[in-house]
N, C-alpha and C. Protein backbone atom coordinates (compact mmCIF):
# COMPACT_ATOMS: atom_id res chain seq x y z
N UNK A 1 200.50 6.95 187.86
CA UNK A 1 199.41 7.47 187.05
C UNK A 1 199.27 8.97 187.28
N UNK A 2 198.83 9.61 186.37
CA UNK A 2 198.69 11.08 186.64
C UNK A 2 197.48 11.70 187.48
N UNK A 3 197.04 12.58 187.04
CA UNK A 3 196.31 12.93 187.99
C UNK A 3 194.44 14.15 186.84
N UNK A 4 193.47 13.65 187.16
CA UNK A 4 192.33 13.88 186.64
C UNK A 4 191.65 15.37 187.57
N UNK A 5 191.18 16.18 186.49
CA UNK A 5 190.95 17.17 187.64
C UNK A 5 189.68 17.69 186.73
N UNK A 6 188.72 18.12 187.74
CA UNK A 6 187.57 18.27 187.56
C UNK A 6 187.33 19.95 187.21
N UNK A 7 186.47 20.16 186.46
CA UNK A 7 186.68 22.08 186.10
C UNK A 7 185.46 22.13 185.34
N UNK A 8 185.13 23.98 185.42
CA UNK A 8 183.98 24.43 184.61
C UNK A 8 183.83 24.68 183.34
N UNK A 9 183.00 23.82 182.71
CA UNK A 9 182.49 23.80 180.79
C UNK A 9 182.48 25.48 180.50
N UNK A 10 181.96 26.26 181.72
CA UNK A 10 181.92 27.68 181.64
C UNK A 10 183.12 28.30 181.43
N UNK A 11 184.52 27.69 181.38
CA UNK A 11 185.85 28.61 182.00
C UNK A 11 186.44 28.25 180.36
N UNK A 12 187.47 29.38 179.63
CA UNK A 12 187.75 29.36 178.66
C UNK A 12 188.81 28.92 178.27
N UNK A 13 188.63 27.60 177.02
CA UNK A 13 189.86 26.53 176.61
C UNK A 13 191.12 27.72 177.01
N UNK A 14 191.16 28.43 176.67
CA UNK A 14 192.55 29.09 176.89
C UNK A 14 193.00 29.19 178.05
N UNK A 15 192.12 29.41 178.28
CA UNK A 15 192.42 29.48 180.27
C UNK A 15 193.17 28.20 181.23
N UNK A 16 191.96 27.51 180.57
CA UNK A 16 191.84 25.54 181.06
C UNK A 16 193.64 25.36 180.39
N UNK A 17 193.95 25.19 178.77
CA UNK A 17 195.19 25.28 178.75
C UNK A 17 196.26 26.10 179.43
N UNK A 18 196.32 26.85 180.04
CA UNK A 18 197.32 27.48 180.09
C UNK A 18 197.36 27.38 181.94
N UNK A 19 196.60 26.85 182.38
CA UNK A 19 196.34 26.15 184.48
C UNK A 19 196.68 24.80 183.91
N UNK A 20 196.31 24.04 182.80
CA UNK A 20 196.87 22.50 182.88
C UNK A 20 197.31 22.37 181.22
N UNK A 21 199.36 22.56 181.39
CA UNK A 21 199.51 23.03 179.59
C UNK A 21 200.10 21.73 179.27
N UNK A 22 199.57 20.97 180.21
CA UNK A 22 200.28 19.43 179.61
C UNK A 22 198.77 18.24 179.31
N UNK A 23 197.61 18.61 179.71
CA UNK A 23 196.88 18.10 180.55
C UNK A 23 195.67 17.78 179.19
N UNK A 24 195.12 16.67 179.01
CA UNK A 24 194.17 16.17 178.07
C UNK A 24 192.67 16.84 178.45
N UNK A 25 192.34 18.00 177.64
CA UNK A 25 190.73 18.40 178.09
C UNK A 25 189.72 17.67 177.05
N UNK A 26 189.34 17.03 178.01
CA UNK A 26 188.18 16.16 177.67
C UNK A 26 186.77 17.08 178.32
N UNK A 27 185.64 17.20 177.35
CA UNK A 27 184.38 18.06 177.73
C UNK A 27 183.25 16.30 177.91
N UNK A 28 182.83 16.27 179.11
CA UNK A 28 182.09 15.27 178.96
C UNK A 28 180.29 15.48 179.69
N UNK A 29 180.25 16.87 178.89
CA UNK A 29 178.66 17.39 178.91
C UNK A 29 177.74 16.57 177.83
N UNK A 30 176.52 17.16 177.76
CA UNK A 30 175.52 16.91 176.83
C UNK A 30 176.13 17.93 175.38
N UNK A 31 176.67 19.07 175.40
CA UNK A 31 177.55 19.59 174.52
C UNK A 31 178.88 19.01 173.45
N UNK A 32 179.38 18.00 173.86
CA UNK A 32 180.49 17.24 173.74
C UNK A 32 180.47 16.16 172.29
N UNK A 33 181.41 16.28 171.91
CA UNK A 33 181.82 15.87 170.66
C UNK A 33 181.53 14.22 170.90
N UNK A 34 181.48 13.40 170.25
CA UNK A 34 181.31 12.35 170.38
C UNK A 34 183.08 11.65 170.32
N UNK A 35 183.17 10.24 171.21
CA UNK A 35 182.81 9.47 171.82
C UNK A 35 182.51 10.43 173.37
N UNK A 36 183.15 11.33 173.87
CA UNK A 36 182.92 11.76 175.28
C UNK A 36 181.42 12.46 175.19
N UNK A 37 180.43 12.61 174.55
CA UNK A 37 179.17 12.81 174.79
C UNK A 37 178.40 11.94 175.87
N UNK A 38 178.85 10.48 175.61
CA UNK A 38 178.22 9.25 176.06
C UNK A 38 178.05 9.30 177.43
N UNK A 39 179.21 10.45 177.87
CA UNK A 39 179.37 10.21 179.65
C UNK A 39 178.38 11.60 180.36
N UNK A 40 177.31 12.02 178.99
CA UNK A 40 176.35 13.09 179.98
C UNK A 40 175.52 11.82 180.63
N UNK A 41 174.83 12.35 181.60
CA UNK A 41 173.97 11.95 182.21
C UNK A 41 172.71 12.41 181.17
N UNK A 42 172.45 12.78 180.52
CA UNK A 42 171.38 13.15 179.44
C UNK A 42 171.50 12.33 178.33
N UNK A 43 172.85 11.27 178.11
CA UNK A 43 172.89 10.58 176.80
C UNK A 43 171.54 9.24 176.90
N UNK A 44 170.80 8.92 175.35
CA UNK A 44 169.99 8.39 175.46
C UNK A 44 170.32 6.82 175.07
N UNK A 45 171.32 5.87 176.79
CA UNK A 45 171.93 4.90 176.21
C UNK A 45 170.88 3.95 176.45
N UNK A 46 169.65 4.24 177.23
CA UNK A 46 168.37 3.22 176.46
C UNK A 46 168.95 1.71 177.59
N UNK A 47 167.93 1.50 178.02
CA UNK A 47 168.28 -0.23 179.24
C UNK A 47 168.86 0.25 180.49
N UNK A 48 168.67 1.57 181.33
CA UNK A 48 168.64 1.81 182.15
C UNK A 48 168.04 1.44 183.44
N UNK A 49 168.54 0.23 183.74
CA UNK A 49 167.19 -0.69 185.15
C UNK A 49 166.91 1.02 186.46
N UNK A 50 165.95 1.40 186.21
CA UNK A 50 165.70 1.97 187.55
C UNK A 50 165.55 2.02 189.10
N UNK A 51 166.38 2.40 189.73
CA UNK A 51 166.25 1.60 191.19
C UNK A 51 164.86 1.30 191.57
N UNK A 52 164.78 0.23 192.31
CA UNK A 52 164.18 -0.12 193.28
C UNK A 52 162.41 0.18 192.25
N UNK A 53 162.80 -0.62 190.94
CA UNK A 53 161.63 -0.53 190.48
C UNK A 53 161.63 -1.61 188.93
N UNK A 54 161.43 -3.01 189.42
CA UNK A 54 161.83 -3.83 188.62
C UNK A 54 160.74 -3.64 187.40
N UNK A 55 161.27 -3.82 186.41
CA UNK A 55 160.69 -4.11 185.14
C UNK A 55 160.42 -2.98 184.54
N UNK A 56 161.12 -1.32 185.13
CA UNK A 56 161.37 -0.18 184.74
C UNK A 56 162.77 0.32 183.94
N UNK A 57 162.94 1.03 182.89
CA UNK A 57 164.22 1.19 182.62
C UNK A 57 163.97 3.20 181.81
N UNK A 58 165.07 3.25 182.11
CA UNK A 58 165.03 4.47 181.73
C UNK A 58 165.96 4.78 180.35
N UNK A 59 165.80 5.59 179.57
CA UNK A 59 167.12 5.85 178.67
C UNK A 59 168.26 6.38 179.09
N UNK A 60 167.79 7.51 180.53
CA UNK A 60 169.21 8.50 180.23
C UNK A 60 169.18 8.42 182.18
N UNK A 61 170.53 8.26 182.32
CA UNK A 61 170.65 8.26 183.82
C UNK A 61 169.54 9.91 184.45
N UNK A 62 169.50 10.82 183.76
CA UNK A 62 169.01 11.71 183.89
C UNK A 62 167.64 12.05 183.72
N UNK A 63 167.05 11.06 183.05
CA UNK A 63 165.83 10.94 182.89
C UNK A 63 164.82 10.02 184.11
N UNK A 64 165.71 9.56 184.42
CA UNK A 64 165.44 8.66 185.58
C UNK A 64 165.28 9.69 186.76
N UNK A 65 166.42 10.06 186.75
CA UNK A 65 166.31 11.19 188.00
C UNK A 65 165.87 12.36 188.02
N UNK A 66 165.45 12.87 187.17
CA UNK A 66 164.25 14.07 186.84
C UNK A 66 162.67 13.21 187.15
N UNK A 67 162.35 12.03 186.48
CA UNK A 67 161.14 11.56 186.50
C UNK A 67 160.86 10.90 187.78
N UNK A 68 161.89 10.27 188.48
CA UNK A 68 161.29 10.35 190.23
C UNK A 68 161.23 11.31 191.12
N UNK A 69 161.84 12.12 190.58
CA UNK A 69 161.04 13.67 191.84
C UNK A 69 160.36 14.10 191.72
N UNK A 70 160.21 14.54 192.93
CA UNK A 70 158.46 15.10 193.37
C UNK A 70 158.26 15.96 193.62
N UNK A 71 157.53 16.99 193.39
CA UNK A 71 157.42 18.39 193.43
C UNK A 71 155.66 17.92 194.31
N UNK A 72 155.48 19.54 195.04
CA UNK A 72 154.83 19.74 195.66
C UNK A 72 153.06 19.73 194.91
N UNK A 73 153.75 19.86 193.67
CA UNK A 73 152.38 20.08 192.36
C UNK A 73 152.27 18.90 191.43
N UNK A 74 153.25 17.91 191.85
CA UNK A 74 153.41 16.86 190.64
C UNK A 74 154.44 15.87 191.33
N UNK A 75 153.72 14.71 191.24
CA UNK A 75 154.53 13.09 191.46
C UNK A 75 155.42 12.49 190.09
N UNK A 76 155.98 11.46 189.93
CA UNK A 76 156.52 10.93 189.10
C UNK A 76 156.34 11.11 187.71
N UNK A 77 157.18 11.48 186.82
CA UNK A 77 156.18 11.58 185.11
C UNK A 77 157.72 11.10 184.85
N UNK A 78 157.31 9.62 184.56
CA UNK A 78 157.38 8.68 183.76
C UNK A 78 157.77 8.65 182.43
N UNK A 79 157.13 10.03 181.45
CA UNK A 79 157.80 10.23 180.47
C UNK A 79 159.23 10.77 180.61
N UNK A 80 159.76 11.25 181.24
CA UNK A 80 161.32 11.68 181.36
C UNK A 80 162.02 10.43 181.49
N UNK A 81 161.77 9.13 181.60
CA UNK A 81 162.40 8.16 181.27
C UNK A 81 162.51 7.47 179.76
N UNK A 82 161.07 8.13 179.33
CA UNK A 82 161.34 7.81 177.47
C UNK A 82 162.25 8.51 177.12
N UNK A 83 162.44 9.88 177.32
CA UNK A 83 162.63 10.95 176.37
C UNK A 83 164.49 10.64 175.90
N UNK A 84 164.57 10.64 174.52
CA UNK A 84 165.78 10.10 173.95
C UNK A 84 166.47 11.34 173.36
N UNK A 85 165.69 12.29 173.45
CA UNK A 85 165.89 14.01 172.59
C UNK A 85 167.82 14.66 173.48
N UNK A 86 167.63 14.42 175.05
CA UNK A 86 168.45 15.02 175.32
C UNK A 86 168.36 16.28 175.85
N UNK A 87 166.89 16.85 175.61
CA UNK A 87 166.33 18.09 175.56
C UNK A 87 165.05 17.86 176.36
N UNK A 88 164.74 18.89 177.39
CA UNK A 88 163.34 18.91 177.72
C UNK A 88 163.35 17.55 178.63
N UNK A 89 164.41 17.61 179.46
CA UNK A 89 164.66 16.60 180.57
C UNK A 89 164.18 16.87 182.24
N UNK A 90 165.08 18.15 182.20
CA UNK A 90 164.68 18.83 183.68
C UNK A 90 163.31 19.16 183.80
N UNK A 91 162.93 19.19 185.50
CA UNK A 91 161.93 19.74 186.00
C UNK A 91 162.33 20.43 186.99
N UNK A 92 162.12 21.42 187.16
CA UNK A 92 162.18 22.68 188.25
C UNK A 92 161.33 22.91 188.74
N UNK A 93 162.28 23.62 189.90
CA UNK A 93 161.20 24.52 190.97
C UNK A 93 160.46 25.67 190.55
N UNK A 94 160.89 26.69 189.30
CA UNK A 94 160.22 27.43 189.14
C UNK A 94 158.94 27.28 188.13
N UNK A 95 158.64 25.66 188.07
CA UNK A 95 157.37 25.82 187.04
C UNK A 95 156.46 24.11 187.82
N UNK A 96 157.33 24.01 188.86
CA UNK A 96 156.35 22.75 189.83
C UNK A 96 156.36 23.14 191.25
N UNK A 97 156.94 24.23 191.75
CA UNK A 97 157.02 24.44 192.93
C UNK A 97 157.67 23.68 193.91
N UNK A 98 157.94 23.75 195.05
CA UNK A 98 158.88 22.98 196.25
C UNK A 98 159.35 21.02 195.93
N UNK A 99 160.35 20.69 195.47
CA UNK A 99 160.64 19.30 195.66
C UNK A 99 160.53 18.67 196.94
N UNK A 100 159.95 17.40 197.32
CA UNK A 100 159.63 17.43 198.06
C UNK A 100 160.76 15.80 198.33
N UNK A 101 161.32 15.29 197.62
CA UNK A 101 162.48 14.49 197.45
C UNK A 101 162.35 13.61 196.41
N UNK A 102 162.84 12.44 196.46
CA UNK A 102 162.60 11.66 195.22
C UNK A 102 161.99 10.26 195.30
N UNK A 103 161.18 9.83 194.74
CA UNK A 103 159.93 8.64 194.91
C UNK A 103 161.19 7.21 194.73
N UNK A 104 161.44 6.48 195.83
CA UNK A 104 162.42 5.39 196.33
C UNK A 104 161.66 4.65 195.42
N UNK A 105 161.61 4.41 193.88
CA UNK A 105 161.07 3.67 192.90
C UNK A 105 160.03 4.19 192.17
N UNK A 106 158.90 3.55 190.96
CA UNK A 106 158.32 4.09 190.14
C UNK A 106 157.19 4.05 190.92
N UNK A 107 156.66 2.50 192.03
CA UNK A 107 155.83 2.83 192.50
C UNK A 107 155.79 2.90 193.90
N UNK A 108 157.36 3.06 194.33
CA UNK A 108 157.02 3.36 196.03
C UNK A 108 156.08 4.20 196.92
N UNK A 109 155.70 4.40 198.02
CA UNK A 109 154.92 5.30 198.51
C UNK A 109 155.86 6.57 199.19
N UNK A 110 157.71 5.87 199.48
CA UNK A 110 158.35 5.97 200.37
C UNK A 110 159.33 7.46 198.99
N UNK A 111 159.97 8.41 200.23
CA UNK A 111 160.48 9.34 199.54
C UNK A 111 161.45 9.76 200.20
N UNK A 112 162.97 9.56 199.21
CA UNK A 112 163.96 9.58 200.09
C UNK A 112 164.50 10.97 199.67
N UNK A 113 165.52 11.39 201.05
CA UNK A 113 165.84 12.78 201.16
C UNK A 113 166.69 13.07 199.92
N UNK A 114 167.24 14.43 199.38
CA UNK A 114 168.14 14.60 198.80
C UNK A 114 169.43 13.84 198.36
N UNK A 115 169.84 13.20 199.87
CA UNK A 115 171.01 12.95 199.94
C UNK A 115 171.23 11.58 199.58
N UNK A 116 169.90 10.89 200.46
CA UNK A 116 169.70 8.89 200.25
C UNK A 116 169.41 9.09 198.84
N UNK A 117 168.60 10.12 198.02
CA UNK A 117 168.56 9.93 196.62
C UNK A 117 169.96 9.87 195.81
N UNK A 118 171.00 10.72 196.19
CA UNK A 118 171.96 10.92 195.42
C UNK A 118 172.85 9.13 195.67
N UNK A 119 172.84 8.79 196.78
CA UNK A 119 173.43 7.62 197.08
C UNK A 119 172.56 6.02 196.38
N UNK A 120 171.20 6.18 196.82
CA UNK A 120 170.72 5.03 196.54
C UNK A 120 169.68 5.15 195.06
N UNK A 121 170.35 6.45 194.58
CA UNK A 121 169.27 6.39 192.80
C UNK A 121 170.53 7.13 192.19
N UNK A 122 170.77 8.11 191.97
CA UNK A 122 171.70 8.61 191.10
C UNK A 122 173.05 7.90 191.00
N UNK A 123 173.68 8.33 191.62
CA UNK A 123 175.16 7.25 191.68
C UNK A 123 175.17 5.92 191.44
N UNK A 124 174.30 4.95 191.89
CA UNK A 124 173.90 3.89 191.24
C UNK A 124 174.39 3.70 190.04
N UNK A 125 172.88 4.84 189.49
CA UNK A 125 172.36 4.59 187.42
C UNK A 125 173.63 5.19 187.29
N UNK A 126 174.28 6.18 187.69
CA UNK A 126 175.55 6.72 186.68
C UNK A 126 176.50 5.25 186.62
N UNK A 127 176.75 4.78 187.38
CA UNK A 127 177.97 3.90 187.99
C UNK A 127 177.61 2.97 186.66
N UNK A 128 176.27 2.26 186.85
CA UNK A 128 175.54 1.48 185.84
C UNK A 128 176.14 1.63 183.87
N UNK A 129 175.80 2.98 184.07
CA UNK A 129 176.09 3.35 182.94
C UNK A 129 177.73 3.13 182.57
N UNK A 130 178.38 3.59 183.38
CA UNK A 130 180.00 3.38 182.93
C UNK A 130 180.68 1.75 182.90
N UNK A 131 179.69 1.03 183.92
CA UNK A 131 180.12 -0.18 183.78
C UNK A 131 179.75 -1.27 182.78
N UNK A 132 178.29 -0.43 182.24
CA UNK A 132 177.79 -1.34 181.00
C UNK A 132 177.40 -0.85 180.10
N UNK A 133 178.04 0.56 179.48
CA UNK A 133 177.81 1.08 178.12
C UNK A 133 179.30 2.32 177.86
N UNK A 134 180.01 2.41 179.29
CA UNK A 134 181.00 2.99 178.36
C UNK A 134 182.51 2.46 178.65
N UNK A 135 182.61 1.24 178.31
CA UNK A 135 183.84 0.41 178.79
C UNK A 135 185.31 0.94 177.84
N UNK A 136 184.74 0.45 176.62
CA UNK A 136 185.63 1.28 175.57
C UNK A 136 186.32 2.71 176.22
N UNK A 137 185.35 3.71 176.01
CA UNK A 137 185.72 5.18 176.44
C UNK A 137 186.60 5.52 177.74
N UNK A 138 186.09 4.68 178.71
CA UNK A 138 186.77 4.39 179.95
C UNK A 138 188.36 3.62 179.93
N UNK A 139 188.54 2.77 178.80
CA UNK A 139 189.83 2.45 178.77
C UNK A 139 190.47 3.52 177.54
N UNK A 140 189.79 3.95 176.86
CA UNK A 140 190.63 5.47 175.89
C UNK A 140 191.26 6.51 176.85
N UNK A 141 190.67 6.56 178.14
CA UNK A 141 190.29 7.81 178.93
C UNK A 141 191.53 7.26 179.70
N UNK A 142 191.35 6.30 180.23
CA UNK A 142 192.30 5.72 181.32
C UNK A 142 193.97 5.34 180.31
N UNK A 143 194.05 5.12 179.42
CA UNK A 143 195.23 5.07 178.53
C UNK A 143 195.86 6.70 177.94
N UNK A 144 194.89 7.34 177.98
CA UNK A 144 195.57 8.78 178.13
C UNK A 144 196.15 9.10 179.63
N UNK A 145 195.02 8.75 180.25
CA UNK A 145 196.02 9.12 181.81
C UNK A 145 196.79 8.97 182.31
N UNK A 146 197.65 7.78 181.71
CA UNK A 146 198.59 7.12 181.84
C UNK A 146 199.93 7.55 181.30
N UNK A 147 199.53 8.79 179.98
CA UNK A 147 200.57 9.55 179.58
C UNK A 147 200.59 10.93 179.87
N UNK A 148 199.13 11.45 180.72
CA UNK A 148 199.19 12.91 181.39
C UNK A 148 198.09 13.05 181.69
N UNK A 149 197.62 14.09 182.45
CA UNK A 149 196.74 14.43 183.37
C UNK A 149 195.84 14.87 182.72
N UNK A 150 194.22 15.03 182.92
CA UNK A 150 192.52 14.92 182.51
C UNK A 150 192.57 15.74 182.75
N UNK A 151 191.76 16.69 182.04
CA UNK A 151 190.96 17.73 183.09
C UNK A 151 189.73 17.71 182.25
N UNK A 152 188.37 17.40 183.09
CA UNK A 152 187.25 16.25 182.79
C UNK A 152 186.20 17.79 182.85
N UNK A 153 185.88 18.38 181.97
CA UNK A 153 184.56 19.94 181.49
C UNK A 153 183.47 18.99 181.98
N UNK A 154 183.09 19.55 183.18
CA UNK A 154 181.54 19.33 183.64
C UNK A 154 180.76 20.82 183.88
N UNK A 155 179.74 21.15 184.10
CA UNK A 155 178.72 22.51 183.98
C UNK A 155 179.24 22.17 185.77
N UNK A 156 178.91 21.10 186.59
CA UNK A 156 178.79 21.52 187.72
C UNK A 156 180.45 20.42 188.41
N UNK A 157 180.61 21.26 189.13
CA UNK A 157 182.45 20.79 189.88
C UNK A 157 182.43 20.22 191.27
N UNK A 158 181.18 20.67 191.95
CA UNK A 158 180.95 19.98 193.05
C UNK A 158 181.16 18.30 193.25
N UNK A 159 182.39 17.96 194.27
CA UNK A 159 182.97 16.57 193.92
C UNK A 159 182.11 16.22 194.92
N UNK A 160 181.74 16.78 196.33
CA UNK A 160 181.55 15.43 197.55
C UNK A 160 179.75 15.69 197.51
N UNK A 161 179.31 14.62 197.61
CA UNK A 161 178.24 13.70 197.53
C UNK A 161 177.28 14.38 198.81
N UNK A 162 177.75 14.70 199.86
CA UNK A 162 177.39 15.64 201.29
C UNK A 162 177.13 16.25 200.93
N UNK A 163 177.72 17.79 200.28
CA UNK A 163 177.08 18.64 199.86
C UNK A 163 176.24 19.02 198.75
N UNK A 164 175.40 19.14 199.89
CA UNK A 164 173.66 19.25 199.02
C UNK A 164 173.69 20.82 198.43
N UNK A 165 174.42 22.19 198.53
CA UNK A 165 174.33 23.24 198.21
C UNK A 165 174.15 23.20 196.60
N UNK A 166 174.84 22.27 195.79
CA UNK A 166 175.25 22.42 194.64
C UNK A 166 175.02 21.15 193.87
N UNK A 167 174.54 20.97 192.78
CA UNK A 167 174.30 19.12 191.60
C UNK A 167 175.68 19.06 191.63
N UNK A 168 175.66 17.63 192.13
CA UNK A 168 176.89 16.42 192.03
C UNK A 168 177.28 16.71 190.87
N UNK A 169 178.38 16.74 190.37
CA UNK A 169 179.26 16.58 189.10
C UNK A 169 179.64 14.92 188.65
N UNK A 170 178.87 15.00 187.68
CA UNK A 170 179.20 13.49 187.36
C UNK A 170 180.59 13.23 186.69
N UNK A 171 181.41 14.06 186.31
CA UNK A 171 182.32 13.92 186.08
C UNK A 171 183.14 13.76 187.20
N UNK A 172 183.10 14.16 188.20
CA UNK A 172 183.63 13.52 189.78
C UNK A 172 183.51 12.00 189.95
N UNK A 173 182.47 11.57 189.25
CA UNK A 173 182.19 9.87 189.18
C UNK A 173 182.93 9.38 188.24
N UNK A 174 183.15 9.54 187.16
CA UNK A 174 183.97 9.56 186.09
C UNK A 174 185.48 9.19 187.03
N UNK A 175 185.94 10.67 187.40
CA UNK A 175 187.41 10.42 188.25
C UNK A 175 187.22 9.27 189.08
N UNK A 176 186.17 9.18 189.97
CA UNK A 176 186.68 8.44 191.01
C UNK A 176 186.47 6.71 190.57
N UNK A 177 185.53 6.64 189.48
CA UNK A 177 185.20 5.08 188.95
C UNK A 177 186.78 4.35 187.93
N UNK A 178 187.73 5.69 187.72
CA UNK A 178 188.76 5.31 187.11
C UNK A 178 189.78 4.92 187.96
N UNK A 179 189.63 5.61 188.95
CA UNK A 179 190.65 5.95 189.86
C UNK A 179 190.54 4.30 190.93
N UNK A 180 189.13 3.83 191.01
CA UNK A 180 189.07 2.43 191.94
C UNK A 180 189.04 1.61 190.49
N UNK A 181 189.74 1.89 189.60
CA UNK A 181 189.87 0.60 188.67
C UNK A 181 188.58 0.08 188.32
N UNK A 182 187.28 -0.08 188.63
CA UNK A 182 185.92 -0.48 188.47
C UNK A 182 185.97 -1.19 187.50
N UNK A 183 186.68 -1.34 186.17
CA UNK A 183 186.36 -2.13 184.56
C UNK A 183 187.68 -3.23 184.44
């Protein structure tokens, strides 16, 4: 099998062609042509079970994980799990002040660090998502790879899960959910 490589939505097709001139560029942002749109974390695929919070569901793996963090000025808002727009998802530090981690469910008391969030809420719902809404895309994706190498346009490239400096690249999940066969 070939080989999938992770790179910046920021860096220019010409460029991306001419470092990988054999290599299938697939963009799998909120930007992205459809069928590879499906794999933002912002797509609104709607039946999202939320961890560790039964009878909760979110639309967009991303909505989930914007609406359980906690800022120093503001707890959970719940609406970032409706929102189907795609738009007007994030919450920041510069308009809620200090995160303070992310609420271990809709109504836990308990608030797990950065890192237990990325393991036991984010990676989860992404994983969720590829195993039960983008099966199709995942075998299009994986049948190209098979005749040459990915190179998978994410905004952020950061692959390992440890480092907290930089947002996980979900397209790193992408590689590695193909790569353990998962479907």
């Amino acid at each position: 099998m070939h080989q999938i490589f992770i790179c910046s939505k920021r860096k220019k097709i010409e460029t991306l062609s001419k470092e990988y001139p054999d290599a299938e560029i697939i963009d799998v942002t909120s930007k992205a042509a459809q069928p590879w749109v499906k794999f933002s974390p912002f797509y609104p695929h709607g039946n999202i079970p939320i961890p560790f919070s039964e009878g909760h569901y979110s639309y967009s793996v991303e909505g989930l994980w914007q609406g359980l963090k906690v800022f120093k000025s503001q707890d959970v808002d719940s609406t970032k799990f409706k929102n189907q727009s795609m738009k007007g998802i994030k919450r920041t530090v510069r308009k809620l002040g200090v995160v303070l981690g992310h609420r271990k469910g809709v109504n836990s008391p308990e608030l797990l660090s950065y890192l237990d969030a990325r393991r036991l809420i984010y990676i989860p719902s992404y994983q969720y998502i590829l195993s039960h809404f983008l099966q199709n895309e995942l075998r299009i994706m994986k049948g190209i790879l098979r005749k040459k190498d990915i190179v998978l346009l994410d905004y952020e490239t950061n692959t390992s899960i440890e480092n907290l400096k930089k947002p996980l690249s979900h397209a790193s999940l992408i590689a590695s959910f193909i790569k353990s066969d998962s479907f």
